[in-house]
PDB file of N, CA and C in Angstrom:
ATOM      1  N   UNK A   1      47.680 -51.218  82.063  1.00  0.00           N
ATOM      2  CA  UNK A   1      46.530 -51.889  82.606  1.00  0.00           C
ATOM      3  C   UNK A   1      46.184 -53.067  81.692  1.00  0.00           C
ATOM      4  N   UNK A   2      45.835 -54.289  82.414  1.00  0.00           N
ATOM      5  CA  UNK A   2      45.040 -55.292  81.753  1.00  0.00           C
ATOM      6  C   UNK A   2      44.433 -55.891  82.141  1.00  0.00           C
ATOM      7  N   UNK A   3      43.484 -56.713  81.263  1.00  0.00           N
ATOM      8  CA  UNK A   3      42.493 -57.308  82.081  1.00  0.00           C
ATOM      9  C   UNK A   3      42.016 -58.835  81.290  1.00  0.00           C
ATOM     10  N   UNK A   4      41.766 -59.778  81.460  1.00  0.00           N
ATOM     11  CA  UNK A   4      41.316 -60.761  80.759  1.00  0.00           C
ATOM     12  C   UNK A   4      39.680 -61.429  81.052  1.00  0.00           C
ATOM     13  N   UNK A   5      39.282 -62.024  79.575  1.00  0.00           N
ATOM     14  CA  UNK A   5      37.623 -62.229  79.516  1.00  0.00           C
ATOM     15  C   UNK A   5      37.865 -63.945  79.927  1.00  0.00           C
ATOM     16  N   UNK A   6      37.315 -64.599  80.188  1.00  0.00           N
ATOM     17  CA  UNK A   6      37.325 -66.006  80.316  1.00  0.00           C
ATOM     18  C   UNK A   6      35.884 -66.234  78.779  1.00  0.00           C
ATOM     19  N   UNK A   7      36.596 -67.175  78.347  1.00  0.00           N
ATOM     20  CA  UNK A   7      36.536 -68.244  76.700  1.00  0.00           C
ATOM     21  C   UNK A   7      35.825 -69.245  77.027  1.00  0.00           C
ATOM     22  N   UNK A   8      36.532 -69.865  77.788  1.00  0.00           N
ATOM     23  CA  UNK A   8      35.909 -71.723  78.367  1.00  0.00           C
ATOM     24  C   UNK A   8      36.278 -71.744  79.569  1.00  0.00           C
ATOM     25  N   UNK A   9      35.841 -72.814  80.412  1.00  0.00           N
ATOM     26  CA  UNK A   9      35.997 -73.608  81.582  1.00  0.00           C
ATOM     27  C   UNK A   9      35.227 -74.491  81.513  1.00  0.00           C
ATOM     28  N   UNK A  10      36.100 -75.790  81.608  1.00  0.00           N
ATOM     29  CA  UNK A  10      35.583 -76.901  82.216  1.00  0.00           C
ATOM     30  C   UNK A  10      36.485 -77.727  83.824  1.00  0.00           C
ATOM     31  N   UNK A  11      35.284 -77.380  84.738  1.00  0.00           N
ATOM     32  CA  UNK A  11      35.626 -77.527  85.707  1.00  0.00           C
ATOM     33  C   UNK A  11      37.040 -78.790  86.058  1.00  0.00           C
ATOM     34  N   UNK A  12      37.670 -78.393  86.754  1.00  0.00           N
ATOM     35  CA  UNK A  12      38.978 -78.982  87.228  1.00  0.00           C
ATOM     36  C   UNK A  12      39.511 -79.504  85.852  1.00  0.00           C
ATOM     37  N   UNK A  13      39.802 -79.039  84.375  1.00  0.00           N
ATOM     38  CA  UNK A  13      40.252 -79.166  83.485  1.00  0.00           C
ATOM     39  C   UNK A  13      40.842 -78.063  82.817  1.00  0.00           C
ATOM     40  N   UNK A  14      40.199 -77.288  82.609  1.00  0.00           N
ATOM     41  CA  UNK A  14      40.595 -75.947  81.095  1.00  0.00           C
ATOM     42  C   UNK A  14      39.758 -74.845  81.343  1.00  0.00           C
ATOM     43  N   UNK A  15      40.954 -74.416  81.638  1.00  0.00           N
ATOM     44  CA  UNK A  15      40.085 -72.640  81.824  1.00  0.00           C
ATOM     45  C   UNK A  15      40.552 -71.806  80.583  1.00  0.00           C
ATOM     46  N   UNK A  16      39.962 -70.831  79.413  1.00  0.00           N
ATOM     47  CA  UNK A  16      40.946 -70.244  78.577  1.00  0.00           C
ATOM     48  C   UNK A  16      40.294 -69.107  78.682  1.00  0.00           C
ATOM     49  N   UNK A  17      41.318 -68.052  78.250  1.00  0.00           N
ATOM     50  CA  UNK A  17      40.728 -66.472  78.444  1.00  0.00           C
ATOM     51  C   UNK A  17      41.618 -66.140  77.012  1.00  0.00           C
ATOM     52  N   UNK A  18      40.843 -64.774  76.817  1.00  0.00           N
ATOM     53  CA  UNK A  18      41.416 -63.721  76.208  1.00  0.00           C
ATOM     54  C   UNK A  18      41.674 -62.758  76.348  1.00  0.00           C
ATOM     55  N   UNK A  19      42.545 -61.815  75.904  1.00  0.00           N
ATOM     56  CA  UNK A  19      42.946 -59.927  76.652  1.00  0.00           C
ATOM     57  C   UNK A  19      41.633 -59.240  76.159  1.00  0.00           C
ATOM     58  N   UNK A  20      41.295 -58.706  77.348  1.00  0.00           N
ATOM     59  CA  UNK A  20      40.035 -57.492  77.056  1.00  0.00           C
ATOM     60  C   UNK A  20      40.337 -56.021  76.902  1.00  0.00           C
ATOM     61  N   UNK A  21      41.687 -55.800  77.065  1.00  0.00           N
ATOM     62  CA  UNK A  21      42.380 -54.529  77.113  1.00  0.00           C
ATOM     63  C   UNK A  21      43.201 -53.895  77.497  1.00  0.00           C
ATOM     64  N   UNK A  22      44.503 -54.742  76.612  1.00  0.00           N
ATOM     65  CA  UNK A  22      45.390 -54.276  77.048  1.00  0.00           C
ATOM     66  C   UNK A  22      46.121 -54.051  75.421  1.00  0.00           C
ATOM     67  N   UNK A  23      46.684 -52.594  75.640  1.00  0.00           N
ATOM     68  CA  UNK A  23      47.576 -51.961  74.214  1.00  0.00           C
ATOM     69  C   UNK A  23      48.492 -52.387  73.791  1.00  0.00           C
ATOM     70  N   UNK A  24      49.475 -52.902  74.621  1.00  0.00           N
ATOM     71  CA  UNK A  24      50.606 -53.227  74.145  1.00  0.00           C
ATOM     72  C   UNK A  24      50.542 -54.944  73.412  1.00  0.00           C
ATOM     73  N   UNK A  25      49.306 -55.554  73.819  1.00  0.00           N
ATOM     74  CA  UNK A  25      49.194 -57.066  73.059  1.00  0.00           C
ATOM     75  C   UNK A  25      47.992 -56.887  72.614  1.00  0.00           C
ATOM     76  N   UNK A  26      47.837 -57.835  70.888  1.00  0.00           N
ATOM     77  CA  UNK A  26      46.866 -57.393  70.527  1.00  0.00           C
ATOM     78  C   UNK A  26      46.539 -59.124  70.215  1.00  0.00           C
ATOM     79  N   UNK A  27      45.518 -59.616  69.867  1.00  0.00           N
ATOM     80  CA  UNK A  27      45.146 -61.081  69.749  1.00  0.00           C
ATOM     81  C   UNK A  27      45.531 -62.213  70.516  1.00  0.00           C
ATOM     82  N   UNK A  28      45.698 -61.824  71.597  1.00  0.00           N
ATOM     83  CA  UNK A  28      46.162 -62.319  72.896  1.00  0.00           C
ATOM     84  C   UNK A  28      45.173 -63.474  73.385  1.00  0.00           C
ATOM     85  N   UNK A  29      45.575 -65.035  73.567  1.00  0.00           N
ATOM     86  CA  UNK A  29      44.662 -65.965  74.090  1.00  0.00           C
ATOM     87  C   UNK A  29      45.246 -66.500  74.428  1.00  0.00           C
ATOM     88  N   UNK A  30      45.126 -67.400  75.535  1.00  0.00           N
ATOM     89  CA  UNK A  30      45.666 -68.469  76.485  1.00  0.00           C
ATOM     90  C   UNK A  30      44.691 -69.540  77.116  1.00  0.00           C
ATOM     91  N   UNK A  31      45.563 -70.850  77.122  1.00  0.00           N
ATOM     92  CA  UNK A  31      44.446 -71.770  77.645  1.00  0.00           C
ATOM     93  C   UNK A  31      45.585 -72.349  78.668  1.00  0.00           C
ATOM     94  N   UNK A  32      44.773 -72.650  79.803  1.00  0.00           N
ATOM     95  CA  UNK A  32      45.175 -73.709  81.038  1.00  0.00           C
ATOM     96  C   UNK A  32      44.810 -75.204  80.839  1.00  0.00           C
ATOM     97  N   UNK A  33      45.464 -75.853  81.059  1.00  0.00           N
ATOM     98  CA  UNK A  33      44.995 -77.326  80.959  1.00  0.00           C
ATOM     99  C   UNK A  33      45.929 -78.083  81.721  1.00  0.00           C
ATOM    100  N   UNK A  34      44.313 -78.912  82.614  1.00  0.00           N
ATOM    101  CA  UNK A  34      45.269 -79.656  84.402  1.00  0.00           C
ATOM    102  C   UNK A  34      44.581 -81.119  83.865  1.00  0.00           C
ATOM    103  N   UNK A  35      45.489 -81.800  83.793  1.00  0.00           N
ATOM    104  CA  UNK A  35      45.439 -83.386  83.772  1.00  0.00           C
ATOM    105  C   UNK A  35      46.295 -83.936  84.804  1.00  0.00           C
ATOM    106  N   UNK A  36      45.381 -84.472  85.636  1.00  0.00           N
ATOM    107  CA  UNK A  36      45.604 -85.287  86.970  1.00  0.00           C
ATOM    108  C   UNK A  36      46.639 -86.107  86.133  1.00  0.00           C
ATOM    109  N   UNK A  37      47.390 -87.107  87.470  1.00  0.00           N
ATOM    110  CA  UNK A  37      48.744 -88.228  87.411  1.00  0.00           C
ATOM    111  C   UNK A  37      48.099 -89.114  88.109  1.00  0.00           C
ATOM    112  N   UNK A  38      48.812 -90.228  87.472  1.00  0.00           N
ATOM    113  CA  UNK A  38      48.264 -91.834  88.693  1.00  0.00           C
ATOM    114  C   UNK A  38      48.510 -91.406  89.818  1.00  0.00           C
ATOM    115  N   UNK A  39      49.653 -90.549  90.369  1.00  0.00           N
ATOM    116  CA  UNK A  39      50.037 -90.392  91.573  1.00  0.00           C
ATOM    117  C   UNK A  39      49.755 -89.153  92.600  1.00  0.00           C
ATOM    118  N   UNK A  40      48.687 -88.932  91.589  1.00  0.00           N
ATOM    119  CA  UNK A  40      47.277 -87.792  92.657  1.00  0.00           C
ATOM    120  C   UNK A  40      47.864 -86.444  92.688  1.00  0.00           C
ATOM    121  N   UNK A  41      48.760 -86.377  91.731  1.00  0.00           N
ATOM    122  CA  UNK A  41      49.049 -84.907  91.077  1.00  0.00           C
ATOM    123  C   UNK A  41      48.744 -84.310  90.132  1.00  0.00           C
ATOM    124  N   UNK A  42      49.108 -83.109  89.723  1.00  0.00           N
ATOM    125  CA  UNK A  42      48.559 -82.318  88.337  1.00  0.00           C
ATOM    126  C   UNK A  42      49.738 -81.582  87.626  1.00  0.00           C
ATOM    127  N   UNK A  43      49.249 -82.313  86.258  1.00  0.00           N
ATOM    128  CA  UNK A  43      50.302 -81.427  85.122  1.00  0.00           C
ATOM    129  C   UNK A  43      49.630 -80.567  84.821  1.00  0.00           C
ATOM    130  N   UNK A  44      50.656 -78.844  84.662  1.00  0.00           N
ATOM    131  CA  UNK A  44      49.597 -77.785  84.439  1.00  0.00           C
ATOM    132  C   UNK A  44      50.489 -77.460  82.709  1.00  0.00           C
ATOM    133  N   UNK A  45      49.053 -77.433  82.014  1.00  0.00           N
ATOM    134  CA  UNK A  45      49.967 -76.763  80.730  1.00  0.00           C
ATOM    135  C   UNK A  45      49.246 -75.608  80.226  1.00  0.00           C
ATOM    136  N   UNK A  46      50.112 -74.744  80.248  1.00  0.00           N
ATOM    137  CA  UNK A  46      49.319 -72.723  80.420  1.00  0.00           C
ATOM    138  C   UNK A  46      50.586 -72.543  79.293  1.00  0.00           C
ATOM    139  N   UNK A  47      49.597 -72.149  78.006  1.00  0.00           N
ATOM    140  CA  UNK A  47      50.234 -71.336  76.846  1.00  0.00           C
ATOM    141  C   UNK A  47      49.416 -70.565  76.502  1.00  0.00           C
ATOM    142  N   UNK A  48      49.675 -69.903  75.238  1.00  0.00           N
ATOM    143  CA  UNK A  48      48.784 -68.341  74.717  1.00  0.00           C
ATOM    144  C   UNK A  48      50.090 -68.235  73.702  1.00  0.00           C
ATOM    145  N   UNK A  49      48.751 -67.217  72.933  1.00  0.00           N
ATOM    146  CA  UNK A  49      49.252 -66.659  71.736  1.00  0.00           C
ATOM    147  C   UNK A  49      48.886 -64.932  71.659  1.00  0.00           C
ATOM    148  N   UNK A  50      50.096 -64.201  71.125  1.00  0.00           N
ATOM    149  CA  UNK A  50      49.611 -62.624  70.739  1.00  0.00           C
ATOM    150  C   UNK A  50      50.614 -61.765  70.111  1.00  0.00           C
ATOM    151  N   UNK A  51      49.911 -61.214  69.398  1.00  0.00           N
ATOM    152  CA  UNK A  51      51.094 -60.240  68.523  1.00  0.00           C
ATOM    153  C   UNK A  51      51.036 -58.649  68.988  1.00  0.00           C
ATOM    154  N   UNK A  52      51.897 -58.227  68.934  1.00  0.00           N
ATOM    155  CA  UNK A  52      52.728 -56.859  69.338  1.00  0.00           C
ATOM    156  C   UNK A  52      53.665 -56.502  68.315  1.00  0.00           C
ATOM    157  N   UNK A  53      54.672 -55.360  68.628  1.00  0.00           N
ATOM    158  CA  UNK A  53      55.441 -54.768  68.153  1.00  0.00           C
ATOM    159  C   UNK A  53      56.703 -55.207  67.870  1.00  0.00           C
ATOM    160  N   UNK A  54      57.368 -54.585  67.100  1.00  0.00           N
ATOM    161  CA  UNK A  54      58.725 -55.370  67.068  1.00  0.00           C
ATOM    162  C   UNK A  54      59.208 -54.999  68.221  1.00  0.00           C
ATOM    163  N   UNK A  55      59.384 -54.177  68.874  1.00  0.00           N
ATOM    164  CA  UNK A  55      60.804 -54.029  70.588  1.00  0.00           C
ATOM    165  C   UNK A  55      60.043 -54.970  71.707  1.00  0.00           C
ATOM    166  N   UNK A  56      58.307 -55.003  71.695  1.00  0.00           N
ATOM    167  CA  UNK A  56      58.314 -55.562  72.717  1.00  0.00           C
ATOM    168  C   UNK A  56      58.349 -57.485  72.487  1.00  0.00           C
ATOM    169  N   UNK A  57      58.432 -57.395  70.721  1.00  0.00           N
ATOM    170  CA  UNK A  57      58.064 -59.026  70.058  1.00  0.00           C
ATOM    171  C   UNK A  57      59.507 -59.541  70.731  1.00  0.00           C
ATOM    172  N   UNK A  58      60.451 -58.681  71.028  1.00  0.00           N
ATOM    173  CA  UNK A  58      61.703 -59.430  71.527  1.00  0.00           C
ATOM    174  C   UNK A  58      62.168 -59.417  72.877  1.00  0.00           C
ATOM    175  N   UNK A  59      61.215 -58.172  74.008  1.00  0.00           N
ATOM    176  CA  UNK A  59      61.473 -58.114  75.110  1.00  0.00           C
ATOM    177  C   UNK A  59      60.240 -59.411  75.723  1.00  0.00           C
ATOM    178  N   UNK A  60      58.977 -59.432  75.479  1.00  0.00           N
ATOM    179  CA  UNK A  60      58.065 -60.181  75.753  1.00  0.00           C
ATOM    180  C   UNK A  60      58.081 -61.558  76.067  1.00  0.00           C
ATOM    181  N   UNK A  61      58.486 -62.078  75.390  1.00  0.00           N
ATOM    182  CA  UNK A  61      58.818 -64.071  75.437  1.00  0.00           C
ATOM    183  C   UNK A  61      59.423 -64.382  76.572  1.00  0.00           C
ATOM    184  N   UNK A  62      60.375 -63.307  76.979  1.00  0.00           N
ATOM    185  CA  UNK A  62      61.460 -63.546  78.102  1.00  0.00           C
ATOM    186  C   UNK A  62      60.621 -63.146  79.250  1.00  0.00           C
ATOM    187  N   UNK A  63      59.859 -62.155  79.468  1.00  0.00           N
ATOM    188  CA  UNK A  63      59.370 -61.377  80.558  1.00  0.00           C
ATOM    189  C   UNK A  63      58.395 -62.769  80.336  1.00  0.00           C
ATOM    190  N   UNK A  64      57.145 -62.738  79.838  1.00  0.00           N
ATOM    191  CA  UNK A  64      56.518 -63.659  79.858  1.00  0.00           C
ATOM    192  C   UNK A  64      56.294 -65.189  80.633  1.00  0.00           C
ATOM    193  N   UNK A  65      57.306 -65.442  80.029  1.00  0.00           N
ATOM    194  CA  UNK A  65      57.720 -67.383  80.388  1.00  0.00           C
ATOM    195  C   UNK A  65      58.310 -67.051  82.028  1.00  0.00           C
ATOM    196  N   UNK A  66      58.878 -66.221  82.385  1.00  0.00           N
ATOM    197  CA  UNK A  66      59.467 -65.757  83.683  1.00  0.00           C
ATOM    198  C   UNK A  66      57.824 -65.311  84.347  1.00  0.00           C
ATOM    199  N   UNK A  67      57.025 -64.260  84.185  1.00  0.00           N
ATOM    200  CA  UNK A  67      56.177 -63.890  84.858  1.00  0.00           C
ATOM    201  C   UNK A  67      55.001 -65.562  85.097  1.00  0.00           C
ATOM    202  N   UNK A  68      54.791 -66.312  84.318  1.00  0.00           N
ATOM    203  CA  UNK A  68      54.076 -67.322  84.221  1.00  0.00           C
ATOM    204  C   UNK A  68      54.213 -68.286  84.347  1.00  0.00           C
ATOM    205  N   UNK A  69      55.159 -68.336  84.466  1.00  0.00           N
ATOM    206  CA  UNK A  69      56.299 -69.740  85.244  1.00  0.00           C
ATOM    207  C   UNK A  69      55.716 -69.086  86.811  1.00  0.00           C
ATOM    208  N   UNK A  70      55.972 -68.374  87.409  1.00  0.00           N
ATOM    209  CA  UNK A  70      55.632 -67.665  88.462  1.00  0.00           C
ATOM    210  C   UNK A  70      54.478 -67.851  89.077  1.00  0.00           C
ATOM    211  N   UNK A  71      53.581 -67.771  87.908  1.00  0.00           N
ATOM    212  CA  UNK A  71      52.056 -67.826  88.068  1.00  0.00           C
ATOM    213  C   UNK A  71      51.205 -69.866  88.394  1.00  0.00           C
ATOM    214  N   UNK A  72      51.964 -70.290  87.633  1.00  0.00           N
ATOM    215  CA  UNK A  72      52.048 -71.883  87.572  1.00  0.00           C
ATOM    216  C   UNK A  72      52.791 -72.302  88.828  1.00  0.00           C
ATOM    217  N   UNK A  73      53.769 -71.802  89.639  1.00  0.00           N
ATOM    218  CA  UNK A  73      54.611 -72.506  90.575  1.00  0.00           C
ATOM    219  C   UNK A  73      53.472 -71.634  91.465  1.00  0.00           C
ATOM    220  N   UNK A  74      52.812 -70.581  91.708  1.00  0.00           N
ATOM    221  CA  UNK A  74      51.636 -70.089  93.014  1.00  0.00           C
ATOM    222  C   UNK A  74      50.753 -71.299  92.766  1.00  0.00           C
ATOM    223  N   UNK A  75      49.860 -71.442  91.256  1.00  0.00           N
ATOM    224  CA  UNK A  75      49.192 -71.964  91.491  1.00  0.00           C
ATOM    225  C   UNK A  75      48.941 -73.961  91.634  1.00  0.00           C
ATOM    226  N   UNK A  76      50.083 -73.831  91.609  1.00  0.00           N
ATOM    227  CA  UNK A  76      50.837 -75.484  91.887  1.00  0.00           C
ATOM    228  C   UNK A  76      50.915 -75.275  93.866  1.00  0.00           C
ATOM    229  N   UNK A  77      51.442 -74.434  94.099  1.00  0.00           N
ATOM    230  CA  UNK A  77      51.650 -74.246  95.449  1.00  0.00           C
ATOM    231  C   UNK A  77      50.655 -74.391  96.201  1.00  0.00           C
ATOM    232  N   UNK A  78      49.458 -73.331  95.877  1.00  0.00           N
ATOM    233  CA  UNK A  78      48.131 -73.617  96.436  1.00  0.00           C
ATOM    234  C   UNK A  78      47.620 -74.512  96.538  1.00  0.00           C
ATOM    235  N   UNK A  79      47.273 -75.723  95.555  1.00  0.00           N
ATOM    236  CA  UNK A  79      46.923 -76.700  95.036  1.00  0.00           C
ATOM    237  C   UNK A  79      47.356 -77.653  96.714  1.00  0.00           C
ATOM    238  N   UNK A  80      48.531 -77.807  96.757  1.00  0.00           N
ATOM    239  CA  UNK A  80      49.302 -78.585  97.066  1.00  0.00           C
ATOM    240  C   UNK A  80      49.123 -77.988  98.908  1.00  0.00           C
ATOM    241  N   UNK A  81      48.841 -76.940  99.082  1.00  0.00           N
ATOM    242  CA  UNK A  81      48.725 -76.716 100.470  1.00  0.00           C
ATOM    243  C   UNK A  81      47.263 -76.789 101.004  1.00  0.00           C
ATOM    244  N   UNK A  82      46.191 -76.922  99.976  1.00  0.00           N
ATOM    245  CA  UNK A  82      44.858 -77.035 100.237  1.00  0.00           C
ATOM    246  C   UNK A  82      44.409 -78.266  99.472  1.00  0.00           C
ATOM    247  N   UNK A  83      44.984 -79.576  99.696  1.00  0.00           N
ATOM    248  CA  UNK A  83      44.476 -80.840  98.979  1.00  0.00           C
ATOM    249  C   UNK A  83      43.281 -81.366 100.189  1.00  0.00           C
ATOM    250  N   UNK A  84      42.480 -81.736  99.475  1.00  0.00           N
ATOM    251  CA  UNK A  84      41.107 -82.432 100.216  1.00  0.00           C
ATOM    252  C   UNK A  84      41.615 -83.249 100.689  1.00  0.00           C
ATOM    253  N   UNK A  85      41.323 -83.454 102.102  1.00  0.00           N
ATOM    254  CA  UNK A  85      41.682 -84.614 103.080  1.00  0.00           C
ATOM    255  C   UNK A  85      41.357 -85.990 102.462  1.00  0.00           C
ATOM    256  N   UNK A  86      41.994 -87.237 102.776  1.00  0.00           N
ATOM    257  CA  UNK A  86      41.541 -88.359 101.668  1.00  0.00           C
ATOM    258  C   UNK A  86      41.487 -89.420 103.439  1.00  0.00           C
TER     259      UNK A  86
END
């Protein structure tokens, strides 16, 4: 089980959270950050930091960047299927 606290938000910019409880990661934080393009798009940059164990310090990075890559291409997707009419 896990769950995350939200840190900051500033609207259509930076959202950052931290883990509220989860065992297997311990000092766990992540920040989102969307900076619009001249060309009426958005760069998303979603990192975090957290320490664990040694078996999962080497299974984690991989599962990770795969699960959140995942999470960035939904929320790129959405974005992109619900743009405000111009």
């Amino acid at each position: 089980m896990t769950g995350e606290r939200l840190t900051e938000k500033v609207e259509r910019r930076l959202l950052a959270y931290e883990d509220a409880f989860n065992s297997s990661l311990h000092n766990y934080h992540a920040r989102i950050e969307l900076k619009p393009t001249a060309s009426s798009g958005t760069v998303i940059h979603w990192y975090g930091e957290y320490e664990t164990n040694w078996l999962l310090g080497w299974v984690m990075p991989r599962y990770l960047q795969k699960f959140m890559q995942g999470m960035a291409d939904g929320l790129a997707r959405y974005a992109e299927e619900h743009k405000p009419a111009q």
